[in-house]
N, C-alpha and C. Protein backbone atom coordinates (compact mmCIF):
# COMPACT_ATOMS: atom_id res chain seq x y z
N UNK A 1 63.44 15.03 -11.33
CA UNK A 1 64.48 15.30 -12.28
C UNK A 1 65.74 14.51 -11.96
N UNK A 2 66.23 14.95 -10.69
CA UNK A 2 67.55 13.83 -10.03
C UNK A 2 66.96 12.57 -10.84
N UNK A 3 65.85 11.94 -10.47
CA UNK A 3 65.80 10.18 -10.47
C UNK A 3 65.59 9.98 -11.75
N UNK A 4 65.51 10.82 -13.09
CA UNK A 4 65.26 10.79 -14.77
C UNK A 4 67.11 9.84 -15.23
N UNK A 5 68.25 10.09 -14.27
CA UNK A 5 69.03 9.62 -15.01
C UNK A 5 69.15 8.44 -14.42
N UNK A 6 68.71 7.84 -13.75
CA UNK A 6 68.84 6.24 -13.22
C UNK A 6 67.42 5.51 -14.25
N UNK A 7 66.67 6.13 -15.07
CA UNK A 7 65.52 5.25 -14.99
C UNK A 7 64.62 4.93 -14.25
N UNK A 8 64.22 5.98 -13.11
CA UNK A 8 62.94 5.74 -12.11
C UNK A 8 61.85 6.42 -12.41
N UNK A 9 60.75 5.88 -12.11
CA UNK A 9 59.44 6.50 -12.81
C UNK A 9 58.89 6.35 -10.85
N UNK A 10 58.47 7.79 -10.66
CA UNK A 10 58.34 8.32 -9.57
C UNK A 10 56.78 8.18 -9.95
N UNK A 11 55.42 7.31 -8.93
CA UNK A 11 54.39 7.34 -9.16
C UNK A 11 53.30 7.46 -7.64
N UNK A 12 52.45 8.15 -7.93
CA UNK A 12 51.68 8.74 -6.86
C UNK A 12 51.01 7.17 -6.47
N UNK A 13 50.96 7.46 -4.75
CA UNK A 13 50.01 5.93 -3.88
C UNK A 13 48.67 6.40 -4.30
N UNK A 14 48.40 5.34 -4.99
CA UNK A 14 46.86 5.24 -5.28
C UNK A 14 45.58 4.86 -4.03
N UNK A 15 46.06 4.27 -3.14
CA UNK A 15 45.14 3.83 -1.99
C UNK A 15 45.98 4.00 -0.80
N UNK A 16 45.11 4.34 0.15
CA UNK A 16 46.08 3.75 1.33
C UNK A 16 45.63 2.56 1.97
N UNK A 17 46.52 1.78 2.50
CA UNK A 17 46.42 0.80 2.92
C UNK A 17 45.59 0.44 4.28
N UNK A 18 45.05 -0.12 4.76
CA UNK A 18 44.48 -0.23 6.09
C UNK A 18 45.07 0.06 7.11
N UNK A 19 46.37 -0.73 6.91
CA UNK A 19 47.53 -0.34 8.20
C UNK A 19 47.68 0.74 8.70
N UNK A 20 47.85 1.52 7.46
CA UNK A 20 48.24 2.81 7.55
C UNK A 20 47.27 4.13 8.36
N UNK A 21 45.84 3.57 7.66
CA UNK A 21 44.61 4.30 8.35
C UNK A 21 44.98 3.93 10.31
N UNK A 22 44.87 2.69 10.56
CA UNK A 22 44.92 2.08 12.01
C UNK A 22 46.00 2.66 12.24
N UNK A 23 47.01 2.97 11.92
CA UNK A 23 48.39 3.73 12.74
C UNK A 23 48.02 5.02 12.89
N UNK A 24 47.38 5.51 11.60
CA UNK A 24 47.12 7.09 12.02
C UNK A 24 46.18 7.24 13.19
N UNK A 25 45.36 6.85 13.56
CA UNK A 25 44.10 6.83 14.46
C UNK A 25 44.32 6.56 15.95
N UNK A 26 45.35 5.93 16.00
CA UNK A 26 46.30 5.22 17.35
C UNK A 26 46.84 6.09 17.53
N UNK A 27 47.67 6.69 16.47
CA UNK A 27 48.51 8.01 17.11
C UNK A 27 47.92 9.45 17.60
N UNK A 28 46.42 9.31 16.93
CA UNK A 28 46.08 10.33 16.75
C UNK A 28 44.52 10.77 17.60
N UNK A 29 44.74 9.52 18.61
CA UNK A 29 43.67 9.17 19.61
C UNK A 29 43.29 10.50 20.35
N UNK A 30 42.10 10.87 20.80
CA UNK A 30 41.45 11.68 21.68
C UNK A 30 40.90 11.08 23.09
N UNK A 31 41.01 11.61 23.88
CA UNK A 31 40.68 11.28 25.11
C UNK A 31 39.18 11.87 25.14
N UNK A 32 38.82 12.69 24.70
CA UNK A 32 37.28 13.02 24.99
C UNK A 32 36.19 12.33 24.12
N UNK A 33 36.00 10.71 24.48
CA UNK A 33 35.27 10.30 23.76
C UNK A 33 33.50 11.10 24.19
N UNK A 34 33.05 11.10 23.12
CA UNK A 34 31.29 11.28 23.33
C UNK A 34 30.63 10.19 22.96
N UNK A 35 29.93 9.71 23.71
CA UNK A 35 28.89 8.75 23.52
C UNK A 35 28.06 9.15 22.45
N UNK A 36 27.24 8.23 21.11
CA UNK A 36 26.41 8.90 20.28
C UNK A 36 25.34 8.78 21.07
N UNK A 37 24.27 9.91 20.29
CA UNK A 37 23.09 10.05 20.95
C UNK A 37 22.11 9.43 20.07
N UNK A 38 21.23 8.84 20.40
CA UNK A 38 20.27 7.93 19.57
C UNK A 38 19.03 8.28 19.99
N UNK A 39 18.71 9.40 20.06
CA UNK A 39 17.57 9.95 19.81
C UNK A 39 17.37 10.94 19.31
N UNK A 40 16.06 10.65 18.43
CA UNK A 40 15.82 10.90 17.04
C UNK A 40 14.46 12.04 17.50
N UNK A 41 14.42 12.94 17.88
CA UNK A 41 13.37 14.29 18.22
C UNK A 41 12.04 13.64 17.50
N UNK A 42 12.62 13.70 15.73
CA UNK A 42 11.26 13.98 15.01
C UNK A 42 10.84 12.08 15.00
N UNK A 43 11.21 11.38 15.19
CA UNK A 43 10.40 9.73 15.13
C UNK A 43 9.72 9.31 14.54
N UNK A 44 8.50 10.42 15.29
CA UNK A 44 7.22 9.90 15.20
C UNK A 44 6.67 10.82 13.84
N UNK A 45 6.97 11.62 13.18
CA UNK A 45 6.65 11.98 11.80
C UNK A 45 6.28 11.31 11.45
N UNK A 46 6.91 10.32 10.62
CA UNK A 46 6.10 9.47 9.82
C UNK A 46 5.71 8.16 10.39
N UNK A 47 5.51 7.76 11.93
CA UNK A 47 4.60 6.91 12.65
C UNK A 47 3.54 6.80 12.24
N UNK A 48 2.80 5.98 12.07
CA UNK A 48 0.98 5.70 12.12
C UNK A 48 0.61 4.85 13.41
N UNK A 49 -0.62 5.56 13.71
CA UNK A 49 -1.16 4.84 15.23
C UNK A 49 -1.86 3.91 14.52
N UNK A 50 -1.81 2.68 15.37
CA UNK A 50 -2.59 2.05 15.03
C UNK A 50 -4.26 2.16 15.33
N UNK A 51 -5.05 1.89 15.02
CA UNK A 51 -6.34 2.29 15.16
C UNK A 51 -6.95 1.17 15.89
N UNK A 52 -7.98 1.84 16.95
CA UNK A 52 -8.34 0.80 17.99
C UNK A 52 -9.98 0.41 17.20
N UNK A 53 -10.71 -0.75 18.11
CA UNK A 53 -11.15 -1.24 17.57
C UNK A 53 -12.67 -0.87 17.43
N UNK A 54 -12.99 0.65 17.63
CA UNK A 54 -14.47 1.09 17.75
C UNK A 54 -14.23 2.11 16.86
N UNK A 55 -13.32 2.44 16.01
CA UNK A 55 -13.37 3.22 15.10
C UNK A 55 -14.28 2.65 14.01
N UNK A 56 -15.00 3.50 13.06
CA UNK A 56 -15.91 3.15 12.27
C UNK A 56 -15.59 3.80 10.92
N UNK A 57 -15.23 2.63 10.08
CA UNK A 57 -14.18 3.21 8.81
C UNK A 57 -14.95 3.25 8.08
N UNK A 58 -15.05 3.82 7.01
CA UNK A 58 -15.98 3.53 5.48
C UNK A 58 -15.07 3.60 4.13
N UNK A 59 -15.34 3.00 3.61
CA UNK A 59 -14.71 1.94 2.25
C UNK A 59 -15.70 1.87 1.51
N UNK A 60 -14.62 3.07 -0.15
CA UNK A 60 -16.05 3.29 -1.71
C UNK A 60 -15.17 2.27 -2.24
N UNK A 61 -15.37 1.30 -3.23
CA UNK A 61 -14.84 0.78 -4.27
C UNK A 61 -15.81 0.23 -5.52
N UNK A 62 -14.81 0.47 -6.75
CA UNK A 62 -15.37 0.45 -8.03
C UNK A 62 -14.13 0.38 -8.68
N UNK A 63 -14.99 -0.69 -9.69
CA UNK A 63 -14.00 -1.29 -11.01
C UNK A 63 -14.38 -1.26 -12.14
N UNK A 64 -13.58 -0.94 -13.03
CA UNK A 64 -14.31 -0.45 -14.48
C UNK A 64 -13.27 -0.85 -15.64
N UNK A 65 -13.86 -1.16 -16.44
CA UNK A 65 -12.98 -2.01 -17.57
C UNK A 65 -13.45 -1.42 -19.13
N UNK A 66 -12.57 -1.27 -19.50
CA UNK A 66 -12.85 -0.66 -21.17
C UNK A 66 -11.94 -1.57 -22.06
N UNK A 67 -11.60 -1.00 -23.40
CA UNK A 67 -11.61 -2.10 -24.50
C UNK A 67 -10.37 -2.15 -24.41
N UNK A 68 -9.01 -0.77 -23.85
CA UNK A 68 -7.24 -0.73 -23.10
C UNK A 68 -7.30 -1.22 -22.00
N UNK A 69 -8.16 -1.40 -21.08
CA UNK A 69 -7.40 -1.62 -19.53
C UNK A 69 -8.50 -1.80 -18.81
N UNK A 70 -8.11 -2.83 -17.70
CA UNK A 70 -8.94 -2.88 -16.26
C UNK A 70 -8.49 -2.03 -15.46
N UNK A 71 -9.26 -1.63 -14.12
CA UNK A 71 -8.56 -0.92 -13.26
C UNK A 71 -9.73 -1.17 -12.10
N UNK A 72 -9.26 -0.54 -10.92
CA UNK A 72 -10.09 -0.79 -9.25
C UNK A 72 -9.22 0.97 -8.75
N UNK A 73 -11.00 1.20 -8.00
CA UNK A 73 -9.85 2.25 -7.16
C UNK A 73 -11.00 2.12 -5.97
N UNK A 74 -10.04 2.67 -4.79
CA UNK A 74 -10.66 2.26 -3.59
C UNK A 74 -10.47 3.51 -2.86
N UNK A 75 -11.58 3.90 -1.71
CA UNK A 75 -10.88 5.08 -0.89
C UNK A 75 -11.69 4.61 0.42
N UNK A 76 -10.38 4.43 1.30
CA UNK A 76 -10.93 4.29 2.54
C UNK A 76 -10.85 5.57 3.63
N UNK A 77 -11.85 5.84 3.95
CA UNK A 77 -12.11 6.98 4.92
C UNK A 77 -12.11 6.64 6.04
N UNK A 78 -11.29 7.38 7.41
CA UNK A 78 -11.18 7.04 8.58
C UNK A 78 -12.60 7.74 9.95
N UNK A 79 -12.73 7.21 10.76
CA UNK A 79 -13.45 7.88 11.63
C UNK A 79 -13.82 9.57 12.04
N UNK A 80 -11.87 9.88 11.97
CA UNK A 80 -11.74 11.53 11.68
C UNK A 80 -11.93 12.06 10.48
N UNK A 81 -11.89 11.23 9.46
CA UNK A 81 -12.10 12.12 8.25
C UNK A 81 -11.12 12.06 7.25
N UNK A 82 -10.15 11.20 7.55
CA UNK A 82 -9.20 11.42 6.52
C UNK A 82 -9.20 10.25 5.83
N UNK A 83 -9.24 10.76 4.38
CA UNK A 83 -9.10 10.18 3.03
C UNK A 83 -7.82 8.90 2.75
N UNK A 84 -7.87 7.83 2.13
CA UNK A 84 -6.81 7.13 1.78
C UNK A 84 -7.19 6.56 0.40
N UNK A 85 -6.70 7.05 -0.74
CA UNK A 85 -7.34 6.81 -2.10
C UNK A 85 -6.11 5.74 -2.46
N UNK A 86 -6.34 4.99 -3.24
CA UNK A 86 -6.07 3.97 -3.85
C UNK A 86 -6.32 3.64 -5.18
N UNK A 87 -5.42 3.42 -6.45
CA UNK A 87 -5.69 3.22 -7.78
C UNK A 87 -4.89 2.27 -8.13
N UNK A 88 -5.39 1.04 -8.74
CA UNK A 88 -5.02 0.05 -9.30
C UNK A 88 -5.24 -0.14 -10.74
N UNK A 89 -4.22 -0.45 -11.61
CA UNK A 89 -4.43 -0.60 -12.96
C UNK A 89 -4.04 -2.31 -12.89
N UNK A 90 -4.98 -3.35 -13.17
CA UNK A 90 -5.08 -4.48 -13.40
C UNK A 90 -4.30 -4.84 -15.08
N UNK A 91 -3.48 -6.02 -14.48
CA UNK A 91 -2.59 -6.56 -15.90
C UNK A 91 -3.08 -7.18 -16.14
N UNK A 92 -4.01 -7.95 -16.57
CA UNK A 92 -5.22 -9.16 -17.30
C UNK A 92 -6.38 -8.49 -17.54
N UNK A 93 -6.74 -9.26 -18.76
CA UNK A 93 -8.29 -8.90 -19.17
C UNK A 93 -8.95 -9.62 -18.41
N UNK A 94 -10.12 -8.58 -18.20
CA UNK A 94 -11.12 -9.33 -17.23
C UNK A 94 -12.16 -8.63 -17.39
N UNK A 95 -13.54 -9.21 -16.62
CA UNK A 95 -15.14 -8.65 -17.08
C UNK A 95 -14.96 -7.74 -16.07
N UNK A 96 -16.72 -7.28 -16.05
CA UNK A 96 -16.68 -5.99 -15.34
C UNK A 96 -16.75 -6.54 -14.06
N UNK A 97 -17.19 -7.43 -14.06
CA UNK A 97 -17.94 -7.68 -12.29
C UNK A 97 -16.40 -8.56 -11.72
N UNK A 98 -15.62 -9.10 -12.40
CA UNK A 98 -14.05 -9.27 -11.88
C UNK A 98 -13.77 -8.10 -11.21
N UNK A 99 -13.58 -7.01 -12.59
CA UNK A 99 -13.03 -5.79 -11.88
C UNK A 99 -13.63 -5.15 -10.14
N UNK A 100 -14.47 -5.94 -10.36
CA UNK A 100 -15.53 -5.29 -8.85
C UNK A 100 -15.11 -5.93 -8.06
N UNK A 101 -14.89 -7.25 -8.02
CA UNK A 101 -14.63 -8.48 -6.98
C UNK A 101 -13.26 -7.75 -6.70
N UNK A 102 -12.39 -7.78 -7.44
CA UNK A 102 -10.63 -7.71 -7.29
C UNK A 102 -10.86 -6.47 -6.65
N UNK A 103 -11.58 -4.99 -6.86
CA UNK A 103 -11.68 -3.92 -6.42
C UNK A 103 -12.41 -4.11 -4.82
N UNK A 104 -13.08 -4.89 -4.74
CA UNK A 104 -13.54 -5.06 -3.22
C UNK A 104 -12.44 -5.87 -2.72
N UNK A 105 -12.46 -7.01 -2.77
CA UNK A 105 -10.96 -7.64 -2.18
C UNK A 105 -9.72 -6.64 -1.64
N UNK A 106 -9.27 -5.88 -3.02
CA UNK A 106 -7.86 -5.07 -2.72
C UNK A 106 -8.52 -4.18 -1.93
N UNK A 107 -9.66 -3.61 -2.03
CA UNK A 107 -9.85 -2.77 -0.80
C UNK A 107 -10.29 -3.10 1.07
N UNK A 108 -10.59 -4.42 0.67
CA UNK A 108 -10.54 -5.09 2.19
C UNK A 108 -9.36 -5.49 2.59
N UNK A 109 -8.37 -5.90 1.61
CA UNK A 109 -6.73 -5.68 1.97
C UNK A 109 -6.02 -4.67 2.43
N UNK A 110 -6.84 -3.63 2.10
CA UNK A 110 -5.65 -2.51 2.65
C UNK A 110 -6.33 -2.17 3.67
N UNK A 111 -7.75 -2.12 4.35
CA UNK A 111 -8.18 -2.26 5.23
C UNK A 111 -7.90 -3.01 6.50
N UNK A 112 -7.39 -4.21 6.06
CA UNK A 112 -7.09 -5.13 7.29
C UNK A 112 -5.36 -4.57 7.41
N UNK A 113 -4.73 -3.97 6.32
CA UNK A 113 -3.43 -3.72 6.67
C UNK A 113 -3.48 -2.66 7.29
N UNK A 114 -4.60 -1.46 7.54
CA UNK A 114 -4.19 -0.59 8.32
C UNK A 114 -5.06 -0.54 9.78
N UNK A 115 -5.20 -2.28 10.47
CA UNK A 115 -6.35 -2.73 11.20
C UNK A 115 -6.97 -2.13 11.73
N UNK A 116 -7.35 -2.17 10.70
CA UNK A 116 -8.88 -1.69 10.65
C UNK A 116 -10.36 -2.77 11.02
N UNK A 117 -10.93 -2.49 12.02
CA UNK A 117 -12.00 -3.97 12.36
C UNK A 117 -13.41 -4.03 12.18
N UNK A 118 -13.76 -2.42 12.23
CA UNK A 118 -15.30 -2.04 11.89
C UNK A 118 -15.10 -1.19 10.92
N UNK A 119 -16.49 -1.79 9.71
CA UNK A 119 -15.89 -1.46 8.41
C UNK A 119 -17.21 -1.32 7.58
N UNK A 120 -17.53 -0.51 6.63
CA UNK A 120 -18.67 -0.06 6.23
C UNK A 120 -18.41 0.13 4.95
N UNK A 121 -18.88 -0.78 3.78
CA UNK A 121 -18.30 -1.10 2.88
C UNK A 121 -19.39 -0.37 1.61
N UNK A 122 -18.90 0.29 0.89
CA UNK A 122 -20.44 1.11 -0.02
C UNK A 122 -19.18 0.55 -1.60
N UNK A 123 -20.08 -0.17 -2.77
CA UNK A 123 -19.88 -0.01 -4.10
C UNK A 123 -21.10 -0.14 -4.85
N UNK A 124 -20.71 0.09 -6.11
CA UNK A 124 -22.24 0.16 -6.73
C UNK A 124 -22.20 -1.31 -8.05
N UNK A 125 -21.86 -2.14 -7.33
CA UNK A 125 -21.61 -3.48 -7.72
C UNK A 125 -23.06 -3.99 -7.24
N UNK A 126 -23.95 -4.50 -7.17
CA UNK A 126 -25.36 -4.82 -6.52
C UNK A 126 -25.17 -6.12 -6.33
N UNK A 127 -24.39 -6.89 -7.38
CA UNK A 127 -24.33 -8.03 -7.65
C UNK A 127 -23.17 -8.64 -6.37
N UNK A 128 -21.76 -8.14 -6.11
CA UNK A 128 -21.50 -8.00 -5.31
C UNK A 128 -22.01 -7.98 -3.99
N UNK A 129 -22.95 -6.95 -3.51
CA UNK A 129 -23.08 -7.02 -2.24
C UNK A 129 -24.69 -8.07 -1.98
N UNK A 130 -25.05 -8.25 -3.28
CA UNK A 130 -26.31 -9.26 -2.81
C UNK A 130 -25.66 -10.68 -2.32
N UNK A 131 -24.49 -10.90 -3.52
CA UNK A 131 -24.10 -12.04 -3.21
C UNK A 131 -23.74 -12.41 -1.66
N UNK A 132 -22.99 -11.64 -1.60
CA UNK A 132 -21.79 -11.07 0.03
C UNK A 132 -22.73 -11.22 0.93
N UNK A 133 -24.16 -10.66 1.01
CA UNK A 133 -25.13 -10.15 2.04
C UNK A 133 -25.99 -11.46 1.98
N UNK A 134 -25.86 -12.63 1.25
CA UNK A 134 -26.63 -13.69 1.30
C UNK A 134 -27.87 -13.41 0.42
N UNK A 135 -28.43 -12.52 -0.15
CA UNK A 135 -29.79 -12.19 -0.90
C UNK A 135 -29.56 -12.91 -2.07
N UNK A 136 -28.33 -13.52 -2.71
CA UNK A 136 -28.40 -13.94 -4.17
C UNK A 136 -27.43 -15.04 -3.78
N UNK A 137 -27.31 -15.62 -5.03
CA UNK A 137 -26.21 -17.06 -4.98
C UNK A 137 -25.29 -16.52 -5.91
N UNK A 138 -23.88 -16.81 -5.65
CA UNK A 138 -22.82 -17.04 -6.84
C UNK A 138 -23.34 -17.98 -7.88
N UNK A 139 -23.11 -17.69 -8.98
CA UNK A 139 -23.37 -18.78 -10.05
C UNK A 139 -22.57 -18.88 -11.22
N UNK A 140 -22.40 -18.04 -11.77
CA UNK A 140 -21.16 -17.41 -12.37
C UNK A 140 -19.86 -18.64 -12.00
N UNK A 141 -19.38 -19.88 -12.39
CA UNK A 141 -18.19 -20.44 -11.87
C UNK A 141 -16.67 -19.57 -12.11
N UNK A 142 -16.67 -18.26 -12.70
CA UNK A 142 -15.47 -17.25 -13.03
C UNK A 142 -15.79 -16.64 -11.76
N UNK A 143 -16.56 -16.47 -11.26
CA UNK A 143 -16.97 -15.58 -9.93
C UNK A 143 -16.91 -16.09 -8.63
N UNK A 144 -17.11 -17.32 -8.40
CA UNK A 144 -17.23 -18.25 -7.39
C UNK A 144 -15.40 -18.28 -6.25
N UNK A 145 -14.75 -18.17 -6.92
CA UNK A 145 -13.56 -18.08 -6.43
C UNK A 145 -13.25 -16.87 -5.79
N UNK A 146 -13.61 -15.49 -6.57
CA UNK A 146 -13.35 -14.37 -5.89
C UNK A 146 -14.62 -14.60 -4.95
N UNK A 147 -15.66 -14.63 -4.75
CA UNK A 147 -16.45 -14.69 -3.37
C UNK A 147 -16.23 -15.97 -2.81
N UNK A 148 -15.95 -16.75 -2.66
CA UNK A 148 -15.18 -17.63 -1.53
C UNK A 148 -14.08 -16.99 -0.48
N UNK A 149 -13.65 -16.18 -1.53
CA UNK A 149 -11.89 -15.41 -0.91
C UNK A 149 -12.60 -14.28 -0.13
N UNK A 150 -13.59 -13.64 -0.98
CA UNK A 150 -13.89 -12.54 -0.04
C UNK A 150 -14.94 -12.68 1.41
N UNK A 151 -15.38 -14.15 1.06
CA UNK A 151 -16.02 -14.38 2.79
C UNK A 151 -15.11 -14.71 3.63
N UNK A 152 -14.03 -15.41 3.30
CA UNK A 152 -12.88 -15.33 4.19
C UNK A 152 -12.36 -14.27 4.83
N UNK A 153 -12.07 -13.42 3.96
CA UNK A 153 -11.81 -12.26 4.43
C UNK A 153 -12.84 -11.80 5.32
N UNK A 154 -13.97 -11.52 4.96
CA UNK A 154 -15.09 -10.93 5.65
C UNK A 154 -15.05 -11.39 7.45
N UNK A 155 -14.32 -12.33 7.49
CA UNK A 155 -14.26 -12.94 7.94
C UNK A 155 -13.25 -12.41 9.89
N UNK A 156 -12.65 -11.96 9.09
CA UNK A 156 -11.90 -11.25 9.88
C UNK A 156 -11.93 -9.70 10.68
N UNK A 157 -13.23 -9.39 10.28
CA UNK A 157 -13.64 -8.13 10.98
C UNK A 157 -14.57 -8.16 12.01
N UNK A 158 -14.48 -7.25 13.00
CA UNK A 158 -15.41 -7.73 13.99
C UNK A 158 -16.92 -7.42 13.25
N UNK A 159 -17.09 -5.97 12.87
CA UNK A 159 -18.37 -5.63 12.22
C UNK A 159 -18.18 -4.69 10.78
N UNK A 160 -18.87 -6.09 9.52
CA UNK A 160 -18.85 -5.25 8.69
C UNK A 160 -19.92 -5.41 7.76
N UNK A 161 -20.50 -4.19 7.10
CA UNK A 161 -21.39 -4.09 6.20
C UNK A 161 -21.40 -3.39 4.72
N UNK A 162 -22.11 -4.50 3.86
CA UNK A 162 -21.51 -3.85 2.42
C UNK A 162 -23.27 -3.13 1.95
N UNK A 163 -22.77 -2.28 1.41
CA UNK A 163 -24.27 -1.04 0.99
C UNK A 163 -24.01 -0.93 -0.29
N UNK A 164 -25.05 -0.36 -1.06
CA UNK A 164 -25.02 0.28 -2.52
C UNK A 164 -24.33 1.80 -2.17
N UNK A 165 -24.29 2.25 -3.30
CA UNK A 165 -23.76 3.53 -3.23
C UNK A 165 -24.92 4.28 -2.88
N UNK A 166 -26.41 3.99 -2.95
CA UNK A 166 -27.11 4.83 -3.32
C UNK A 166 -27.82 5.22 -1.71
N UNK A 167 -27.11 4.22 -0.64
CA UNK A 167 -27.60 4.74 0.58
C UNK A 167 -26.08 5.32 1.45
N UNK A 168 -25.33 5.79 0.74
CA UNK A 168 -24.12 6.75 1.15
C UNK A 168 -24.42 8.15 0.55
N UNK A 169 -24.42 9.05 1.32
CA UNK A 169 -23.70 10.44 1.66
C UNK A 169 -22.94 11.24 0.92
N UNK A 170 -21.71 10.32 0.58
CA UNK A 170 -20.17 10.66 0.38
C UNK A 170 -20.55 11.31 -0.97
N UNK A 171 -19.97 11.94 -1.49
CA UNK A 171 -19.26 12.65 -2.73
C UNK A 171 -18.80 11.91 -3.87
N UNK A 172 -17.85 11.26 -3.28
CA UNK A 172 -16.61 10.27 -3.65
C UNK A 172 -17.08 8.94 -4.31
N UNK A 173 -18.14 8.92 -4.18
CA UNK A 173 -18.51 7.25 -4.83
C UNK A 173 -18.77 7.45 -6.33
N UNK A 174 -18.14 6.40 -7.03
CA UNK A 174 -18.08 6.06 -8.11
C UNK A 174 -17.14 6.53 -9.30
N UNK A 175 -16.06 7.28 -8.83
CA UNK A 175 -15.49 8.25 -9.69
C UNK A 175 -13.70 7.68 -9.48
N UNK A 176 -13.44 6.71 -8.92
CA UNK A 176 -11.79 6.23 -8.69
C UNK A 176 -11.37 4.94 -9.35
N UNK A 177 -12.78 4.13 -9.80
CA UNK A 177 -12.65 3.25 -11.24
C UNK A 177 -12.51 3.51 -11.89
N UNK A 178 -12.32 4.69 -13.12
CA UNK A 178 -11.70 5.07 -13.93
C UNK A 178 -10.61 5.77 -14.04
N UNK A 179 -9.97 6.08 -12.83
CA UNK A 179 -8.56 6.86 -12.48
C UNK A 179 -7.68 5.64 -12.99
N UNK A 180 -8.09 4.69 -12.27
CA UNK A 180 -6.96 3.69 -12.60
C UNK A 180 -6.70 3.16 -13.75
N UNK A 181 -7.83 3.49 -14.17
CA UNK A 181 -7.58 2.95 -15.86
C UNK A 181 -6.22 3.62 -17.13
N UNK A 182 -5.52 4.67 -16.09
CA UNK A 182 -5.14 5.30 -16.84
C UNK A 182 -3.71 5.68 -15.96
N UNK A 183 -3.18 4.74 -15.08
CA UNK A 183 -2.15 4.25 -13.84
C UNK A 183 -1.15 3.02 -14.81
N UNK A 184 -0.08 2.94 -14.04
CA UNK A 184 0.66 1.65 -14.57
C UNK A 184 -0.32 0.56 -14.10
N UNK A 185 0.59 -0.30 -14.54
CA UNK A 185 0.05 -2.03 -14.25
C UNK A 185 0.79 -2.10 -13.38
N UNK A 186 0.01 -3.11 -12.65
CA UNK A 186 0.66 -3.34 -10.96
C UNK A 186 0.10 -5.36 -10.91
């Protein structure tokens, strides 16, 4: 009110300045510094061991294509028992036996990403694993590229074998190629 008859417009500090922070902190110093503590109890929660090399993994994959969408789904099972499912919805049209190739591939990818070295490979691709197993020839020149890539790969495991579905056990075979069909595009 005083400063209304000179013409002053009285206005609140919008920031404070740096200076100002560093003066307060100097003045306002503590002598009982604490060291931080950098350890973290829980860590290992979400750790994964890596897996040594006599574990014996098994890997279903299947790819299935309709007149909307391709898709691959993969489930790799560990030595103890535990499940790792996988669903891929493919962005390109492609045949069925693509969908199989790309579905074995992405599933020997995530295999070698969770190194994994002995590996027991079951789809109900025939064509696939004759090729893979040497019993048949690629001929197909659309096909020839994905099995080049996948002997490479193959390549990298100490011991692995690809089966039909029809000499597996599991439950789980044949039923995660059509999950994906119905997943985003990736």
């Amino acid at each position: 009110m005083l400063l209304s008859k000179f013409d002053i417009v009285y206005t609140t500090q919008e920031a404070i300045k740096g200076q100002a922070i560093a003066d307060y902190l100097a003045k306002h110093a503590t002598e009982d510094y604490e060291l931080i503590d950098w350890d973290f109890p829980d860590e290992d929660i979400l750790a994964m061991e890596a897996k040594s090399d006599s574990d014996n993994w098994k890997l279903f994959f299947d790819g299935a294509v309709n007149q909307l969408a391709c898709g691959l789904g993969v489930v790799l099972v560990c030595s103890k028992g535990d499940h790792f499912p996988i669903a891929i919805k493919l962005d390109f049209a492609c045949t069925n036996n693509i969908a199989k190739y790309e579905a074995c591939i992405a599933s020997i990818h995530a295999a070698l990403d969770m190194n994994v070295r002995d590996l027991e490979i079951y789809g109900n691709s025939t064509l696939i694993i004759c090729q893979t197993n040497g019993d048949w020839q690629t001929k197909d020149p659309k096909l020839i590229p994905y099995h080049q890539y996948l002997e490479t790969l193959i390549k990298k495991f100490i011991f692995i074998s690809l089966k039909p579905y029809a000499l597996c056990q599991e439950p789980i075979c044949g039923c995660f190629g059509n999950f994906s069909l119905h997943g985003p595009n990736l």
